[in-house]
Protein backbone atom coordinates (compact mmCIF):
# COMPACT_ATOMS: atom_id res chain seq x y z
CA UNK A 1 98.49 97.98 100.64
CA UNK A 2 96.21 100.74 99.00
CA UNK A 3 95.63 104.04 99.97
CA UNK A 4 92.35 104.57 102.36
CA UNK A 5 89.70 105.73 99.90
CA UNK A 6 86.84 103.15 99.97
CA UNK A 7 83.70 103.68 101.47
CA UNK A 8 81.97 100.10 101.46
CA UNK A 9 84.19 97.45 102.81
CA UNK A 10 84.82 94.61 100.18
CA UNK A 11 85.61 90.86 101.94
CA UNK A 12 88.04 88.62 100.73
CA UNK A 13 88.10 84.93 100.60
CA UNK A 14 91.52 83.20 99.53
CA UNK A 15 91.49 79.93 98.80
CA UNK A 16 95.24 77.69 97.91
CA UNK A 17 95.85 74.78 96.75
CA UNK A 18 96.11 71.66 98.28
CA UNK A 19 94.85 68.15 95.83
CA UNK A 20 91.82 66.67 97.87
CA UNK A 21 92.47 68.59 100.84
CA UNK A 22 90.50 71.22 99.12
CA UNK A 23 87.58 69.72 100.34
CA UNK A 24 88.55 71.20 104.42
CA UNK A 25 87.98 74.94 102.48
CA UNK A 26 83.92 73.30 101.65
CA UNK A 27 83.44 73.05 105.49
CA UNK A 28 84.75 76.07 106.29
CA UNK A 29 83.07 77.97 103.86
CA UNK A 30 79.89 76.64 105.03
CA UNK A 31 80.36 77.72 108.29
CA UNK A 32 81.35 81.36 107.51
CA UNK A 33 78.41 81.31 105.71
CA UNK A 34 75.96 80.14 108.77
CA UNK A 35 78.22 82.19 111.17
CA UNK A 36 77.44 84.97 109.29
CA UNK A 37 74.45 84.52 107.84
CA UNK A 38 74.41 86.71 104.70
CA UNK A 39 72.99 84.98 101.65
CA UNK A 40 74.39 87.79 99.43
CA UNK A 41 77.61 89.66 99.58
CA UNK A 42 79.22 87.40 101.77
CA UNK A 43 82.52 87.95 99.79
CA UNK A 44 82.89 90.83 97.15
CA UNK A 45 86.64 88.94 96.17
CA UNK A 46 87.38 85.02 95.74
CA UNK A 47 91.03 84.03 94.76
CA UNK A 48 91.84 80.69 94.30
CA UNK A 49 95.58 78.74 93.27
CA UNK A 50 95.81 75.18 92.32
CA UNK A 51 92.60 73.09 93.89
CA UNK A 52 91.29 76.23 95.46
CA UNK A 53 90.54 77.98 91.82
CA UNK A 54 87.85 74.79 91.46
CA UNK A 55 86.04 76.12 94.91
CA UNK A 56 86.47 79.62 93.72
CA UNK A 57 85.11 79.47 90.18
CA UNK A 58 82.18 77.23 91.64
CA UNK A 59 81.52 79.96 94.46
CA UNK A 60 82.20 82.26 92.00
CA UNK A 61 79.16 81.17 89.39
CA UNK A 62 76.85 80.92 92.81
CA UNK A 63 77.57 83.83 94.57
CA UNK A 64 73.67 85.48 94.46
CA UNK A 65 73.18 82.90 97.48
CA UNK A 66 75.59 81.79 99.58
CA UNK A 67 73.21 79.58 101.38
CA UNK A 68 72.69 77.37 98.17
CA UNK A 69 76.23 77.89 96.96
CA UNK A 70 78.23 76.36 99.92
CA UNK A 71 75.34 74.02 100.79
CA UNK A 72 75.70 72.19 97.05
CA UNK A 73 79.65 72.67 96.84
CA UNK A 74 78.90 70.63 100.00
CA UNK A 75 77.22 68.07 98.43
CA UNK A 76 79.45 67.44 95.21
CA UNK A 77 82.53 67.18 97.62
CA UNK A 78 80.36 64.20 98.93
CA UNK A 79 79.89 62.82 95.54
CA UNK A 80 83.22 63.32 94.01
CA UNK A 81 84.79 59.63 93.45
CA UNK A 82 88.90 59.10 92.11
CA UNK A 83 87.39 58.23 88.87
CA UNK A 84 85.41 61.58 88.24
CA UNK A 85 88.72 63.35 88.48
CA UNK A 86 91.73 61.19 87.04
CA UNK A 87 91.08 58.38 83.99
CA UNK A 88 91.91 55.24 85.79
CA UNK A 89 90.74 52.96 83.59
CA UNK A 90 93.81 50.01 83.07
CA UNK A 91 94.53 50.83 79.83
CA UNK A 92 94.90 54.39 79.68
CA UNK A 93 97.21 54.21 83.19
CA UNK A 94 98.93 51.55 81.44
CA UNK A 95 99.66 53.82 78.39
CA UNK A 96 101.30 56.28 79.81
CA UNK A 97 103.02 54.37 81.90
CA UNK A 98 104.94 52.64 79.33
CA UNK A 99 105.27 55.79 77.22
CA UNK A 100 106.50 57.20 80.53
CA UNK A 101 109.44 54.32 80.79
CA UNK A 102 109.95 54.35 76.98
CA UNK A 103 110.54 57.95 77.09
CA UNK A 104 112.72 57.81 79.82
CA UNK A 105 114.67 54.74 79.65
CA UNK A 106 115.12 54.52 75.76
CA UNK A 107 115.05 58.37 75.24
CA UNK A 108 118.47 59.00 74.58
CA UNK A 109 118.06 56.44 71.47
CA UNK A 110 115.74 59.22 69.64
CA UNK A 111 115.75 62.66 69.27
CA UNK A 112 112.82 63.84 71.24
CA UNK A 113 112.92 61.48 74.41
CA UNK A 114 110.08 61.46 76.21
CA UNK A 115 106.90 63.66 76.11
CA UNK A 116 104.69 62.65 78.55
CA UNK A 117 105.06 65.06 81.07
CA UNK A 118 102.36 63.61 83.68
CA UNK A 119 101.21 60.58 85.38
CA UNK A 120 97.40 61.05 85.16
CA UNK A 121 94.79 61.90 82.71
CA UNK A 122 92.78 64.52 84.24
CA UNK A 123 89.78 64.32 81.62
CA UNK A 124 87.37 63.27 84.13
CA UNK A 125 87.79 67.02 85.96
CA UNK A 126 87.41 68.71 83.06
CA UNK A 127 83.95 67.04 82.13
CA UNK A 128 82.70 67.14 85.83
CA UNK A 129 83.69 71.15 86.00
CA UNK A 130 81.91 71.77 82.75
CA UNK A 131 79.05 70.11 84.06
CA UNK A 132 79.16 71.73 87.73
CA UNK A 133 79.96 74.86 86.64
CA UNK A 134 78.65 77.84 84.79
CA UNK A 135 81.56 80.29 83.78
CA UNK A 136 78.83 82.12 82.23
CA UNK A 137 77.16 82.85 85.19
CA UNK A 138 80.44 84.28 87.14
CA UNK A 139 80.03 87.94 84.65
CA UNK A 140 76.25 87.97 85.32
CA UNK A 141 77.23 87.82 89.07
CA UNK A 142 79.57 90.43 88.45
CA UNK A 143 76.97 92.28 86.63
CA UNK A 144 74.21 92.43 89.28
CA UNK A 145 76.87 93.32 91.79
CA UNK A 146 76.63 90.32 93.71
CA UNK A 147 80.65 89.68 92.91
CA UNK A 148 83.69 92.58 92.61
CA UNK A 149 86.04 90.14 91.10
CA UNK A 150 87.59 87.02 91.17
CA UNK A 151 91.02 85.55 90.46
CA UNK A 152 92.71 82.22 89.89
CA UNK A 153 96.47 82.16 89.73
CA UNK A 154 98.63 79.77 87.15
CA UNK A 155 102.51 79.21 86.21
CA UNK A 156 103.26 79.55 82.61
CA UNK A 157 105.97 76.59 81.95
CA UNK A 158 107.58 79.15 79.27
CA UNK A 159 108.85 81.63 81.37
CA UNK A 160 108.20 80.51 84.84
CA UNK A 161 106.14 83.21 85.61
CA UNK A 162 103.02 83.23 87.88
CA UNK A 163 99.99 84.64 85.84
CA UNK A 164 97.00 86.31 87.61
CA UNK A 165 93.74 85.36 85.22
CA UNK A 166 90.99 87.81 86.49
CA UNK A 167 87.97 88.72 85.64
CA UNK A 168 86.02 91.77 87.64
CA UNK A 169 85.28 95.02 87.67
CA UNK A 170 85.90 97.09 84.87
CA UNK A 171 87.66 99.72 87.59
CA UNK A 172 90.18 96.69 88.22
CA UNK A 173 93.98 97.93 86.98
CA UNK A 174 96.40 95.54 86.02
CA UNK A 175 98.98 94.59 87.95
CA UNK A 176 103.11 93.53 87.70
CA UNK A 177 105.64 92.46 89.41
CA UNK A 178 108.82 90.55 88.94
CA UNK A 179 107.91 87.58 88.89
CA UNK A 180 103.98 87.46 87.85
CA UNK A 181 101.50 89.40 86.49
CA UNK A 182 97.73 89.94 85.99
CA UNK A 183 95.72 89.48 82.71
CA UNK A 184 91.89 90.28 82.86
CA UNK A 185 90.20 87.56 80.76
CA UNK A 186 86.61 85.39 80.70
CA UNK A 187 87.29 82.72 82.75
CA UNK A 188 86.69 79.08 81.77
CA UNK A 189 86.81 75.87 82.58
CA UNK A 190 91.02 76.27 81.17
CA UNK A 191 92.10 78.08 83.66
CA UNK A 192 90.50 76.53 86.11
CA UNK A 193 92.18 72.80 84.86
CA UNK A 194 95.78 74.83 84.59
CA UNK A 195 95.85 76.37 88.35
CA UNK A 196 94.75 73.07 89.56
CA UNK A 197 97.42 70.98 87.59
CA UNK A 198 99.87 69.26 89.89
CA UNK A 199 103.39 69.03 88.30
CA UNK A 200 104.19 65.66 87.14
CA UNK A 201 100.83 63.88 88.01
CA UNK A 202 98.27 66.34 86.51
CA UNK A 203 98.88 67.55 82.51
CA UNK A 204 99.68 71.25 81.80
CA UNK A 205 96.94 72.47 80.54
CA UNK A 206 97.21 74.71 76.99
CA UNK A 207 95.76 78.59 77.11
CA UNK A 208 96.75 80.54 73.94
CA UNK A 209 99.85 79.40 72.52
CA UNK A 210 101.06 78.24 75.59
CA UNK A 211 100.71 75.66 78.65
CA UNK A 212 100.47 76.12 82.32
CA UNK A 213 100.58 74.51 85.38
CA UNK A 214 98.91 74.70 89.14
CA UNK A 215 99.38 77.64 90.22
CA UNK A 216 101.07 77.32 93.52
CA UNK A 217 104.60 76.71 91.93
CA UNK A 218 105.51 80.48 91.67
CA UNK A 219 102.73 82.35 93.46
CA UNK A 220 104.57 83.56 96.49
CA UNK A 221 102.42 85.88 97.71
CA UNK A 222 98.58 84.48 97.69
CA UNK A 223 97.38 87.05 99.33
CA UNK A 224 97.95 89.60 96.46
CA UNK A 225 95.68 89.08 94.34
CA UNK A 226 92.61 89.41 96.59
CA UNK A 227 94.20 92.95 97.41
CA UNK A 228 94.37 93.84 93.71
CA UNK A 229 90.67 93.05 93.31
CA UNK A 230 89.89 95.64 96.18
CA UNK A 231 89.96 93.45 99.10
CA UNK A 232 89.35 95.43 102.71
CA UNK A 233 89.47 92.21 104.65
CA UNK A 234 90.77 88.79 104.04
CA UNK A 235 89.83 85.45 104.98
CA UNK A 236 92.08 82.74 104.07
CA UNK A 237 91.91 79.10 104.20
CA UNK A 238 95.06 76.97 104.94
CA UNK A 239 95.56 73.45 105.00
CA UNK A 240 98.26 72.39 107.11
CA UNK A 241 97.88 72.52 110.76
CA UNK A 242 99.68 74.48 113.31
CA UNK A 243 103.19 73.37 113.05
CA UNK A 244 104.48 71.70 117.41
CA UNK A 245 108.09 73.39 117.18
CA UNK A 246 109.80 71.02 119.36
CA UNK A 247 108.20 67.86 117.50
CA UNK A 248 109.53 69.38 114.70
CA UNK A 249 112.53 69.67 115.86
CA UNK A 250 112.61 66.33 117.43
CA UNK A 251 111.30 64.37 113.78
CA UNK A 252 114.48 66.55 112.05
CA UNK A 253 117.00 64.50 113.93
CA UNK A 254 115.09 61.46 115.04
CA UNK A 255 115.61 58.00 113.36
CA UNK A 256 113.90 57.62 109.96
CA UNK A 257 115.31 55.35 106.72
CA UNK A 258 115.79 56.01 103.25
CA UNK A 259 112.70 57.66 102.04
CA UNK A 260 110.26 56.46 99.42
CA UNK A 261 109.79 58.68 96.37
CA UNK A 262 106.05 58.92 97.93
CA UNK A 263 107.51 60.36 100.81
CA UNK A 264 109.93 62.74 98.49
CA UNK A 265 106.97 63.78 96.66
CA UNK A 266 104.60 64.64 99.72
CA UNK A 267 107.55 67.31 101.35
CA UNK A 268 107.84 68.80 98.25
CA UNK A 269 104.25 69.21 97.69
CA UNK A 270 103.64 70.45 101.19
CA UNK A 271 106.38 72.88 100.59
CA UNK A 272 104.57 74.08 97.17
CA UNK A 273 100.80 74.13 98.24
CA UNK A 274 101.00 75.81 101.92
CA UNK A 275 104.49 77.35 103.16
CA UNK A 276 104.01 80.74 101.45
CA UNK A 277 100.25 81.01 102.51
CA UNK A 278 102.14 81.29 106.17
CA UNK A 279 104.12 83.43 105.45
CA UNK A 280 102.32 86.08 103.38
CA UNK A 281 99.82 86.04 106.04
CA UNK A 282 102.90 86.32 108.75
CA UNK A 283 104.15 89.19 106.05
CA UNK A 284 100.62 90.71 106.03
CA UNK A 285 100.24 91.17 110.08
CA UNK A 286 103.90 92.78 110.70
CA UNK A 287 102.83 95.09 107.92
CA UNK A 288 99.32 96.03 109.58
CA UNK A 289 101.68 96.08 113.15
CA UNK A 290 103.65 98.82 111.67
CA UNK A 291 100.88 100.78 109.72
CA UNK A 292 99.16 100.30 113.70
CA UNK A 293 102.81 102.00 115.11
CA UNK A 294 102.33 105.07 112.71
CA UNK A 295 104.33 104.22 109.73
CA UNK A 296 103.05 105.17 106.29
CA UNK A 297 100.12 107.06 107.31
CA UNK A 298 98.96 106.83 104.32
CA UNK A 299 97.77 103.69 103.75
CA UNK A 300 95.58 101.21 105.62
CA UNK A 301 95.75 98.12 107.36
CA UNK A 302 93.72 95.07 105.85
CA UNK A 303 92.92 93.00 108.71
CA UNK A 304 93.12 89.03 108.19
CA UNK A 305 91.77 86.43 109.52
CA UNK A 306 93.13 82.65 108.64
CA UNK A 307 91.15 79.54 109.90
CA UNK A 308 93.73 76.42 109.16
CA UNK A 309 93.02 72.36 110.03
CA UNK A 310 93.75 71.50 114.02
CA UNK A 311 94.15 68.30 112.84
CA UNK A 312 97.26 66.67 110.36
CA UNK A 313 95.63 66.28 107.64
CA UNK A 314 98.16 64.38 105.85
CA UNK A 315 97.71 61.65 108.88
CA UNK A 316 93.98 61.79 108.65
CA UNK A 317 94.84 59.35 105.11
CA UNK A 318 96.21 56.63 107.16
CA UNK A 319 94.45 52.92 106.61
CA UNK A 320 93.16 55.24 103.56
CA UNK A 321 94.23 52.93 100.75
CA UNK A 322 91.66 50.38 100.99
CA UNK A 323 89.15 52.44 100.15
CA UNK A 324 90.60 53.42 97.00
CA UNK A 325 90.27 52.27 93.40
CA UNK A 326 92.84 49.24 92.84
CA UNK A 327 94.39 50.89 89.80
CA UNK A 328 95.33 53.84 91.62
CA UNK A 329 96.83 51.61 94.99
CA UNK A 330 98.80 49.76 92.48
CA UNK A 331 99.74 52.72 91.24
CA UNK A 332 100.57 54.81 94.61
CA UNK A 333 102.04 51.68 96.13
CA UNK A 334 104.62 51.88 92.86
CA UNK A 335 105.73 55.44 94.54
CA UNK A 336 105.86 54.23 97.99
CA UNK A 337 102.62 54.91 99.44
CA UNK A 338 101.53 53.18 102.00
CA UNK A 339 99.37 52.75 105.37
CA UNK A 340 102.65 54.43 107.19
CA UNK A 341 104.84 56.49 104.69
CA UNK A 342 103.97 59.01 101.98
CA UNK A 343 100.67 59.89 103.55
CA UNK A 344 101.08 63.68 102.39
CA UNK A 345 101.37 62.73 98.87
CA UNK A 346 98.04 60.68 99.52
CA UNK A 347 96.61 63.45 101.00
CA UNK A 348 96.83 65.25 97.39
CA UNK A 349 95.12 62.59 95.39
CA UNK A 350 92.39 60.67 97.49
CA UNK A 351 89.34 62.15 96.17
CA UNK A 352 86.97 59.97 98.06
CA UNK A 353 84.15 60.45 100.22
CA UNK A 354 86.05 58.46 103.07
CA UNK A 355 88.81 61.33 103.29
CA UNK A 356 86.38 64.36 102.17
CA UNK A 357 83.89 63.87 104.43
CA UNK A 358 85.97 63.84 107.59
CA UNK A 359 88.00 66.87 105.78
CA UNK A 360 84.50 68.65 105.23
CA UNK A 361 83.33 68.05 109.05
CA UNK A 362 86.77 69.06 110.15
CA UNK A 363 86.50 72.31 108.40
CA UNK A 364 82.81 73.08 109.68
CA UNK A 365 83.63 72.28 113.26
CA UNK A 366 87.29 74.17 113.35
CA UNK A 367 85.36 77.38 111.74
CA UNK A 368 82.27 77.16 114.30
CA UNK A 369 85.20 77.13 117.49
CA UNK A 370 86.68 80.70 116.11
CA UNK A 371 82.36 81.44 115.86
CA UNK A 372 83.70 84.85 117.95
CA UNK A 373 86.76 85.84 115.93
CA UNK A 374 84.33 85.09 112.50
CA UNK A 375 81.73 87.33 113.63
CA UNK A 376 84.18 90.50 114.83
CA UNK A 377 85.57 90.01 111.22
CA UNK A 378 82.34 90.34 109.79
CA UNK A 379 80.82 93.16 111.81
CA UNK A 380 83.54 95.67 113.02
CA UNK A 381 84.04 98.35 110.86
């Protein structure tokens, strides 16, 4: 919270991780920006953790029309294949693979053990960001004031620590806390590949001296960073659905067998990508509640508004694995994916048009039915 001394209201878009469900944050996007129809300004901050920092920086570089911007992040969603973000290719999967088991199995024979530290090669990313997007172009929107700042968060596998890369406003301070801090930099195409690097199937990706990972491990509170930048108002886009309490309670104790490591691997990358979205954004409203009831006059409430999938979208992969390149079924079928169990871990890795395109529609169409909510957000004071 900040103390009430801005005249112009800045908005705030936070985007979180979330693999290839990333792709639901395209459609909504494009809606707010038809909802609200402003080609420039729409949002003065853009935050971004793991596959969210690749909307954000792309936003980020297009931000002098938000027409164009969200209509083209649109279309490369559309275009984006498995291959143009992981290697596939037999040879390479193969490779790692077997100095994956090597490393593991025989690596109490040597000294070092293994060092492969991921499953896929993310090369393809890298060359398809560089090409997509212009880093340069993210200080000249800063510089024409058609951006305040933007921020992508990372986890430094050194000391565990979530760090804030950010790049604004000279008037931005640096912040700390416990357990992350800021650290105003030119962002590239780096920090983009660390936030986004899922632990154990994406590489860590070097900065410096040191490597990092996506940054949803240790960023407990997304919603900080946004306020940092000078947020007023917050948007944020989730992507799990509205959790049915008695289902859930029902699944905990129902029958289910041994699970797959697919299955093991989906839980505890739901768990990492979206529970502390929910509850920073719970933490947020109690705090605007009691700021409403009189308490701490002297700061402000920052109202939020969060627009999340009304569908599973970890379901919405079933009968998914057909379409997908036969290296990587051989390869997700070796974890336990399949047509029934470890759809959530799917969920993270299809990049296909058959699964973005639904996730893109999904997004438009849940944003247009909170059209009402959208446009209070955008025009009360």
């Amino acid at each position: 919270m900040r103390h009430n001394h801005y005249m112009n209201k800045k908005y705030g878009l936070v985007m979180t991780g979330g693999g290839a469900r990333a792709a639901y944050q395209v459609g909504v996007t494009r809606a707010l920006y038809e909802i609200a129809d402003k080609k420039k300004n729409l949002f003065d901050v853009i935050t971004g953790n793991s596959a969210g920092a690749i909307n954000s920086t792309y936003l980020a570089a297009n931000t002098e029309n938000w027409d164009v911007a969200t209509h083209n992040l649109s279309e490369l969603w559309m275009r984006i294949t498995p291959e143009n973000i992981y290697d596939l290719r037999t040879k390479k999967i193969s490779d790692i693979g077997l100095k994956l088991i090597s490393g593991t199995v025989l690596g109490g024979l040597t000294s070092k053990g293994s060092s492969i530290n991921h499953l896929l090669d993310t090369s393809p990313l890298k060359r398809l960001a560089e090409r997509e997007v212009d880093f340069k172009h993210i200080q000249a929107n800063i510089d024409r004031g058609n951006l305040h700042g933007i921020a992508l968060s990372a986890t430094n596998y050194n000391s565990g620590s979530n760090v804030v890369f950010f790049q604004g406003k000279e008037g931005i301070k640096d912040w700390t806390r416990s357990d992350r801090f800021s650290f105003r930099t030119e962002l590239t195409v780096q920090h983009m590949m660390a936030s986004a690097a899922i632990p154990f199937f994406f590489p860590p990706v070097p900065i410096g001296l040191s490597h990092f990972g996506d940054g949803c491990i240790r960023q407990t509170t997304p919603l900080s960073p946004a306020i940092h930048l000078g947020a007023d108002k917050l948007i944020a886009i989730g992507v799990r659905h509205a959790h049915d309490k008695e289902k859930m309670r029902h699944m905990a104790f129902s029958h289910f067998p041994n699970p797959t490591m697919g299955q093991v691997a989906g839980v505890m990358l739901n768990a990492l990508f979206m529970d502390s979205l929910e509850s920073d954004v719970e933490r947020l409203l109690r705090i605007n509640e009691l700021i409403a009831e009189g308490a701490h006059p002297e700061l402000k409430p920052i109202p939020i508004l969060m627009i999340r999938p009304s569908k599973d979208l970890g379901k919405m992969t079933a009968n998914l694995s057909d379409e997908l390149p036969p290296v990587l079924r051989y390869l997700l079928k070796g974890i336990g994916v399949s047509d029934t169990e470890g759809l959530d871990l799917l969920s993270y890795l299809a990049f296909d048009i058959s699964y973005t395109k639904p996730l893109i529609e999904l997004g438009y169409e849940d944003t247009f039915k909170m059209k009402d909510e959208v446009l209070r957000f955008f025009n009360d004071a």
